[in-house]
Protein backbone atom coordinates (compact mmCIF):
# COMPACT_ATOMS: atom_id res chain seq x y z
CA UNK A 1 -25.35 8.45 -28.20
CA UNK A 2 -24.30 8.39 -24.56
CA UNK A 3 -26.28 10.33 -21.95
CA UNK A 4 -24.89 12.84 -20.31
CA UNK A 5 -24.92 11.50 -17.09
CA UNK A 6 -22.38 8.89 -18.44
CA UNK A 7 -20.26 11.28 -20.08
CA UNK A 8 -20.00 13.40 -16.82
CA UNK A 9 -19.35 10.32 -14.56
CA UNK A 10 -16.60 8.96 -17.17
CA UNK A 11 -14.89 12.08 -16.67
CA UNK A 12 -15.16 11.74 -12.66
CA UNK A 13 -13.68 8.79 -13.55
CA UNK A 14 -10.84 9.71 -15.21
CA UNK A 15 -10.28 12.12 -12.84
CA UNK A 16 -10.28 10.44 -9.71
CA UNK A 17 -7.83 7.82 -11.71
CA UNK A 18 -5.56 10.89 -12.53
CA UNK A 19 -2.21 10.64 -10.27
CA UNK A 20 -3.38 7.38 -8.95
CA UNK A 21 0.02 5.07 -7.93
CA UNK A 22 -2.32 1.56 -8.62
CA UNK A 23 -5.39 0.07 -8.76
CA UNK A 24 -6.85 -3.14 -8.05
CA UNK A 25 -9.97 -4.35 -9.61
CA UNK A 26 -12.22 -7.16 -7.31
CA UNK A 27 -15.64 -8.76 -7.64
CA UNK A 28 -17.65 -8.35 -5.15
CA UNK A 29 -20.78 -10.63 -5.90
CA UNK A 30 -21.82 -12.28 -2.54
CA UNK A 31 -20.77 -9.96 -0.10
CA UNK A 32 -23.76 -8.44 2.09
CA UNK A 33 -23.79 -4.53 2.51
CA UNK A 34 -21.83 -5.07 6.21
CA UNK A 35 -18.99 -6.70 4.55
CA UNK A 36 -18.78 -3.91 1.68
CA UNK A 37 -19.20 -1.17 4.52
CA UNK A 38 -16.18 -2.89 6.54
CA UNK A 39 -13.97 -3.29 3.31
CA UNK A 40 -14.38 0.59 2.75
CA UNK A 41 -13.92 1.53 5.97
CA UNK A 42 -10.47 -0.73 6.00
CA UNK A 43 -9.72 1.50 2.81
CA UNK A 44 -10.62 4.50 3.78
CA UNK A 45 -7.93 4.30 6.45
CA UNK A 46 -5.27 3.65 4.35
CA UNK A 47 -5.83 6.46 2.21
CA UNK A 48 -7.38 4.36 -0.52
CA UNK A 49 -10.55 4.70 -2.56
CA UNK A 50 -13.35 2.07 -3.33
CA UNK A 51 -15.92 2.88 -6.31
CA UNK A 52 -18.18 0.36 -7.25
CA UNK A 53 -17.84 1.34 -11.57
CA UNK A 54 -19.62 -0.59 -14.52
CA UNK A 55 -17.03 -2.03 -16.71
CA UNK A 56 -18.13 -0.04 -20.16
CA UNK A 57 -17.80 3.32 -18.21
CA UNK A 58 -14.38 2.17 -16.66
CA UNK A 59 -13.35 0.95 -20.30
CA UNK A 60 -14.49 4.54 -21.51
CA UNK A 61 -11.96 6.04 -18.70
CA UNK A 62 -9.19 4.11 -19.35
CA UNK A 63 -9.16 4.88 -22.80
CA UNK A 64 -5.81 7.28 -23.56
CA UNK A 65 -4.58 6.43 -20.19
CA UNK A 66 -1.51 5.18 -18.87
CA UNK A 67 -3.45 2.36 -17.48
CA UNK A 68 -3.27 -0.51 -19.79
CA UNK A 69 -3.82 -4.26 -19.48
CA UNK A 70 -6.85 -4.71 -17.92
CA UNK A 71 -9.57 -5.39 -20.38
CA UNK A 72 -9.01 -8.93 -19.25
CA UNK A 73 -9.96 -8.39 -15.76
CA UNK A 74 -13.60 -5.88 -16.58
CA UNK A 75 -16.08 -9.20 -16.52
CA UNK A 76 -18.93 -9.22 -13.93
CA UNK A 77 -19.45 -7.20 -10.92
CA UNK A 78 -16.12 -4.69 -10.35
CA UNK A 79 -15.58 -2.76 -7.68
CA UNK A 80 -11.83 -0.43 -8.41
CA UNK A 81 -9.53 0.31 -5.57
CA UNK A 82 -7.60 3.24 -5.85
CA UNK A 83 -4.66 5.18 -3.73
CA UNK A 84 -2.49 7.80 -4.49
CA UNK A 85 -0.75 7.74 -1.30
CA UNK A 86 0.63 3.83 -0.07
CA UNK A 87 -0.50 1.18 -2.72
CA UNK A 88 1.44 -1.57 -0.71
CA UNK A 89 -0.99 -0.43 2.60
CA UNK A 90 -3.73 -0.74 0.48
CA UNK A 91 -2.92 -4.02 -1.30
CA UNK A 92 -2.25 -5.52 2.13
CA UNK A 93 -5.86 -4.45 3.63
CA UNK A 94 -7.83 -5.83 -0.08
CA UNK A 95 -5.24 -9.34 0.49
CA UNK A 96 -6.33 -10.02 3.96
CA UNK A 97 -10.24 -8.84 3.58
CA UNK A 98 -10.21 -12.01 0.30
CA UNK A 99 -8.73 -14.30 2.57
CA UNK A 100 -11.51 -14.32 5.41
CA UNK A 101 -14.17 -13.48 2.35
CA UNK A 102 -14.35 -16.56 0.47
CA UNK A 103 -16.92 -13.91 -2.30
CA UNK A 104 -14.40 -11.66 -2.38
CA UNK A 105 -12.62 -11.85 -5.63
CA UNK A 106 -9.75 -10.23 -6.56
CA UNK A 107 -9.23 -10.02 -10.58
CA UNK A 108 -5.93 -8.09 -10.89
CA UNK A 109 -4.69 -4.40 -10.94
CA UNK A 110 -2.09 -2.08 -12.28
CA UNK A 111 0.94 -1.03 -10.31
CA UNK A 112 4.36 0.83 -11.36
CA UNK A 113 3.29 1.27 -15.33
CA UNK A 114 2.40 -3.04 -15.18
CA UNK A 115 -0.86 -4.75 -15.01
CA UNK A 116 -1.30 -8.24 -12.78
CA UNK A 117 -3.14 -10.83 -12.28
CA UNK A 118 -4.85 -12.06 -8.80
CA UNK A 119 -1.37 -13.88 -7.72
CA UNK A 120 0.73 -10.88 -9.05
CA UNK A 121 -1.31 -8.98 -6.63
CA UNK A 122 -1.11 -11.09 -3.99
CA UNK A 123 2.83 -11.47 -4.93
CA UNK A 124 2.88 -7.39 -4.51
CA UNK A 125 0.81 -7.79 -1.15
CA UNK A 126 3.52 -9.46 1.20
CA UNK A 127 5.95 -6.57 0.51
CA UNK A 128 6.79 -3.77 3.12
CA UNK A 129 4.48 -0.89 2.94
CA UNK A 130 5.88 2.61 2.72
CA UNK A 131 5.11 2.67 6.27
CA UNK A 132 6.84 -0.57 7.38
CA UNK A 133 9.86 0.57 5.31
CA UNK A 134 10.20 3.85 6.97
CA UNK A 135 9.78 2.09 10.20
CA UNK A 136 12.67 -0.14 9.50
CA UNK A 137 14.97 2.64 8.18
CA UNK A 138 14.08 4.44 11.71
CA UNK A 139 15.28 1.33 13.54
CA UNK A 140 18.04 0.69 11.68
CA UNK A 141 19.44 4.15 12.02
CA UNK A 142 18.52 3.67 15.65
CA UNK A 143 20.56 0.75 15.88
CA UNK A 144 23.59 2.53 14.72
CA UNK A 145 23.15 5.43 16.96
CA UNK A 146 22.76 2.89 19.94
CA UNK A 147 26.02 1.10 18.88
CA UNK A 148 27.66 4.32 18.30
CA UNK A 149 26.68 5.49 21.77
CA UNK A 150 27.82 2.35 23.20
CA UNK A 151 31.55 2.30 21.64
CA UNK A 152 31.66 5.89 23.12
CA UNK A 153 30.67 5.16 26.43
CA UNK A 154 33.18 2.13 26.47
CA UNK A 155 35.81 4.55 25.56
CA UNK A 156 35.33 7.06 28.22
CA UNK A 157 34.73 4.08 30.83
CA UNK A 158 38.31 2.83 29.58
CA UNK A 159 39.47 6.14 29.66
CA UNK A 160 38.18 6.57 32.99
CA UNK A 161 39.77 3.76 34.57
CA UNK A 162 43.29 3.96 33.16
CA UNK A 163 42.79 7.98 34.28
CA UNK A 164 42.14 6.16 38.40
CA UNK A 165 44.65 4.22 37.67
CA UNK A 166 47.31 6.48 37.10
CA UNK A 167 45.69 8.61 40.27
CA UNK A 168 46.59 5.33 42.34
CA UNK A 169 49.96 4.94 41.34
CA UNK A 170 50.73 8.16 41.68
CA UNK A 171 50.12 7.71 45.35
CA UNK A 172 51.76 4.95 45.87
């Protein structure tokens, strides 16, 4: 019979899971309480979650969830990342933090209904972020007004001049 301490933190979990976009699961074996404190913090400010969960109790929460696929991935020490706001930001601050942490372990997540593997994640992890995307939709449509602005101004300038030159011939 479970305790109910379990019980209530398996429904935390399934809670904070609840309207999640993605999650990435990581082993974190090796990494000194500095490193785990700057990972969060790197989280943190993208909007993402870190919780350090035993894989029975995650198991437990995933049960009857739309998350699916990722039995494979609950071995050894997990530590879930979680966002409901950019998944992309959040996938970009986990890839860089495994490449200067040689401890740092990524297993796989689940993204867009799909589960994936460490390269799938990594795959997903050198695409724009919502906020690079909406940064290059503002400079494209920045572009256009700047070209726009230009043809205009070339028109009135031509206009201008042919205008002078009438004046001159006039008074000739």
């Amino acid at each position: 019979m479970p305790s109910p301490d379990k019980i209530k933190f398996v429904k935390e979990i399934k809670a904070d899971l609840d309207g999640v976009n993605g999650l990435v699961l990581a082993d974190f074996k090796g990494l000194t309480v500095l490193e785990q404190d700057e990972l969060r913090k790197k989280v943190d400010k993208e909007g993402g979650t870190a919780k350090v969960i035993k894989n029975t109790l995650l198991t437990k929460a995933l049960e009857g969830s739309a998350i699916t696929g990722l039995d494979g991935f609950l071995k050894n020490n997990t530590i879930v990342f979680s966002s409901k706001e950019d998944i992309l930001g959040l996938l970009k601050v986990i890839s860089a933090f495994s490449k200067t942490h040689e401890k740092f372990l990524l297993k796989g997540g689940f993204l867009d209904g799909q589960a994936f593997d460490k390269a799938g994640i990594l795959a997903m992890a050198q695409l724009p972020s919502r906020k690079e995307l909406l940064g290059q939709i503002a400079g494209g449509m920045n572009s256009i007004i700047a070209n726009f602005i230009g043809v205009l101004n070339g028109i009135m300038t031509s206009f201008t001049g042919t205008l002078e030159a009438l004046e001159k011939k006039k008074g000739e």
